[in-house]
C-alpha atoms as a PDB file:
ATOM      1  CA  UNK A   1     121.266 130.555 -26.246  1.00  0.00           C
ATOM      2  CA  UNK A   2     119.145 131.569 -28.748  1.00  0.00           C
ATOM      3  CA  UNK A   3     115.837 130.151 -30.272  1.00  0.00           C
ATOM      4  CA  UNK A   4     112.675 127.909 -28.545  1.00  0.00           C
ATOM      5  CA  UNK A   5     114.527 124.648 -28.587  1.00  0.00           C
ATOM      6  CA  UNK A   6     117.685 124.976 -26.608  1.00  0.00           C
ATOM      7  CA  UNK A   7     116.430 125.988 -23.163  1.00  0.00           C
ATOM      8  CA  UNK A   8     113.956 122.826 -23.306  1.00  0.00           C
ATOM      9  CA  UNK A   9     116.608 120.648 -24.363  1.00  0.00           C
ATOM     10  CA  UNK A  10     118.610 122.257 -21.293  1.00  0.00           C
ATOM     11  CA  UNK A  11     115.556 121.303 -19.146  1.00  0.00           C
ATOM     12  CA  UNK A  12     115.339 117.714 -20.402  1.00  0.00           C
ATOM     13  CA  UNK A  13     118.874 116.997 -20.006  1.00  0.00           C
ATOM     14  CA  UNK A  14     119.342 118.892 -16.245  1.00  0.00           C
ATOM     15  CA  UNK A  15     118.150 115.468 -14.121  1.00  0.00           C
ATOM     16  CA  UNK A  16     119.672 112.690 -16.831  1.00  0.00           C
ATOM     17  CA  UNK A  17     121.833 111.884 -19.678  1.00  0.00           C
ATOM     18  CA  UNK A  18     119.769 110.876 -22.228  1.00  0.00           C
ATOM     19  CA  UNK A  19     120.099 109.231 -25.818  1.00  0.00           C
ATOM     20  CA  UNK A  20     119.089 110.919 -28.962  1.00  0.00           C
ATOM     21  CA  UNK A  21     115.759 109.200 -29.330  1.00  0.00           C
ATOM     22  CA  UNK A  22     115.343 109.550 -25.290  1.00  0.00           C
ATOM     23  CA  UNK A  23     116.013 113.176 -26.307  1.00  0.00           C
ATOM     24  CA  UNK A  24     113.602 113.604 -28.858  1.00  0.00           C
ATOM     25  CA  UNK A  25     110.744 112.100 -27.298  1.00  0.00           C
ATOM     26  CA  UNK A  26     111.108 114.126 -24.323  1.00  0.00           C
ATOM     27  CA  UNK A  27     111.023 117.767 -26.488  1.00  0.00           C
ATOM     28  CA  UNK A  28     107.269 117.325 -28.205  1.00  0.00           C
ATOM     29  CA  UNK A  29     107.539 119.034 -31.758  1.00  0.00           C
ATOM     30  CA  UNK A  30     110.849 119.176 -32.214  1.00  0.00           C
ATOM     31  CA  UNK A  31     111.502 117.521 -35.645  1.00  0.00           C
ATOM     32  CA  UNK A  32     114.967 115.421 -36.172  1.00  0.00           C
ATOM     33  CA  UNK A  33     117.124 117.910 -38.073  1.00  0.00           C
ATOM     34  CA  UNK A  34     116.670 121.040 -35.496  1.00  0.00           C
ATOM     35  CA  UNK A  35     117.352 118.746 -32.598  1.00  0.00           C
ATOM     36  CA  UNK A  36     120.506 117.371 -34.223  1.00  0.00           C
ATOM     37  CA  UNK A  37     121.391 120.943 -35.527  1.00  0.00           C
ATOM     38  CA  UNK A  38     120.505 122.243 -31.369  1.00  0.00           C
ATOM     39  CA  UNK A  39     122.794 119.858 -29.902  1.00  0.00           C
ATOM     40  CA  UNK A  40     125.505 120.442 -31.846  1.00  0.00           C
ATOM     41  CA  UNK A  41     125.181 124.017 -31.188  1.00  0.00           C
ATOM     42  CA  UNK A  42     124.766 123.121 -27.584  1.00  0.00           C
ATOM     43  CA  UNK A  43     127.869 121.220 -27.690  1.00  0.00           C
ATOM     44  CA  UNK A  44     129.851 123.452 -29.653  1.00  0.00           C
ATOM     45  CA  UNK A  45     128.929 125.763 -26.645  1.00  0.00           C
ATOM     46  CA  UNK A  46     130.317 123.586 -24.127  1.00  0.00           C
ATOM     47  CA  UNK A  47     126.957 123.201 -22.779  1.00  0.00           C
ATOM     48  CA  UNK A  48     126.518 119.784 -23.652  1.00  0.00           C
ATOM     49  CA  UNK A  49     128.430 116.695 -23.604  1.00  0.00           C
ATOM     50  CA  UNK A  50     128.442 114.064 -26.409  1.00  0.00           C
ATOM     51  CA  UNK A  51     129.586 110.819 -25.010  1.00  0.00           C
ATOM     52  CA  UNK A  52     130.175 108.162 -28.125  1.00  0.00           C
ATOM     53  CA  UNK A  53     129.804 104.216 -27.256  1.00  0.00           C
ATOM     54  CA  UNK A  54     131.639 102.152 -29.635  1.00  0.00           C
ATOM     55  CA  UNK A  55     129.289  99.348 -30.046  1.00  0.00           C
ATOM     56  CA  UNK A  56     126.873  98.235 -32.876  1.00  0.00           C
ATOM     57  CA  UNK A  57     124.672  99.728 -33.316  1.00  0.00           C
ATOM     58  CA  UNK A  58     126.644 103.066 -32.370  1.00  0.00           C
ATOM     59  CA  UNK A  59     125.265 104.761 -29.326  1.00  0.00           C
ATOM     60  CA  UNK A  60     125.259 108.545 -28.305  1.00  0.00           C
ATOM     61  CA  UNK A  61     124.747 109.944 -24.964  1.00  0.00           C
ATOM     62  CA  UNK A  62     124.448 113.546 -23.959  1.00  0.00           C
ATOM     63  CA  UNK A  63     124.732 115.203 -20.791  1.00  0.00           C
ATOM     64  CA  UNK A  64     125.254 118.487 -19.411  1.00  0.00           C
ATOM     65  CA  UNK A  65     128.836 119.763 -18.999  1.00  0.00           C
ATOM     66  CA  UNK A  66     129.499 122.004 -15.539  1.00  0.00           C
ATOM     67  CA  UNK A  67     129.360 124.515 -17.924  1.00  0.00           C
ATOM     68  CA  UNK A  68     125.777 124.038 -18.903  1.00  0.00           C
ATOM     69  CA  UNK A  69     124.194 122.818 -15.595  1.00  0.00           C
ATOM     70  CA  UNK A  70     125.588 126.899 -14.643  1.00  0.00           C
ATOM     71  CA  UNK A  71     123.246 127.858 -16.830  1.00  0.00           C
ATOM     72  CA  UNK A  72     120.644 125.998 -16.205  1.00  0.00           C
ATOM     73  CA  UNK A  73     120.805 126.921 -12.470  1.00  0.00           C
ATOM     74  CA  UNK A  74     119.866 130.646 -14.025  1.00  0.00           C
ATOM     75  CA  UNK A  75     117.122 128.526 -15.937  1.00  0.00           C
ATOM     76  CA  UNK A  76     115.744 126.285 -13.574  1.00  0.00           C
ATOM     77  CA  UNK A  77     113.309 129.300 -11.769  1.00  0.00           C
ATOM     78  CA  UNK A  78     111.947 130.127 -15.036  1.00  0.00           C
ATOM     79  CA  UNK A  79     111.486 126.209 -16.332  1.00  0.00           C
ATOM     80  CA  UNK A  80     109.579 126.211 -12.890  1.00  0.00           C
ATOM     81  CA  UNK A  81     107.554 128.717 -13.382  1.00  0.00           C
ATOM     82  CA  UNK A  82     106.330 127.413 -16.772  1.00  0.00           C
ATOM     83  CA  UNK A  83     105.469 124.235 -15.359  1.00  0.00           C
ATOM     84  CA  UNK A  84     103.432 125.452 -12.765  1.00  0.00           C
ATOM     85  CA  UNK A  85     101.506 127.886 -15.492  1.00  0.00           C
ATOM     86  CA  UNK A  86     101.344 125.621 -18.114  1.00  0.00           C
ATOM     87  CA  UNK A  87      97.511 125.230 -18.748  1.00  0.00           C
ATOM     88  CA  UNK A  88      96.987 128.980 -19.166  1.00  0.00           C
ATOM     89  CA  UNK A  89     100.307 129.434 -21.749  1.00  0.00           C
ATOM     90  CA  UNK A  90      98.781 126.918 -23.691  1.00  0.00           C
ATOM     91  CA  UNK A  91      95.759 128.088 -23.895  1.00  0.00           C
ATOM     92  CA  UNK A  92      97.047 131.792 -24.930  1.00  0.00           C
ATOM     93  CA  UNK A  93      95.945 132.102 -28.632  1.00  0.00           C
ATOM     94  CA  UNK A  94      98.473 132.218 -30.903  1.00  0.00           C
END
């Protein structure tokens, strides 16, 4: 569970399954590769499920496995408290 990007994706994914654009919209700054690279990590993991729709064009879904929405129960109080301190993290200088 390493790194900036996974616990966000955790956090975007814990209400919805979302597509990979969906995805990337929702995680601001994340570029294309690292998500990919993230979610196959993620998956890899068992924390996240890939859900392939045959259709053209192809279609990918991901979702959290039991598995992952665990973890983001242990999460979920700390996603909190960012939200409701957001202003002053982002205005720490960096």
């Amino acid at each position: 569970m390493g790194g900036k990007w996974k616990p966000l994706v955790l956090w975007e994914l814990h209400g919805a399954t979302l597509r990979f654009g969906e995805l990337r919209r929702a995680v601001p700054g994340i570029s294309e590769r690292v998500l990919i690279n993230q979610l196959r990590e993620l998956e890899a993991s068992g924390l996240v499920h890939r859900e392939l729709h045959h259709e053209v064009p192809p279609k990918v879904e991901y979702s959290l496995t039991d598995f992952g929405r665990s973890l983001l129960a242990a999460l979920l109080p700390l996603g909190e408290w960012g939200e409701r301190h957001k202003s002053r993290i982002e205005a720490i200088p960096r």
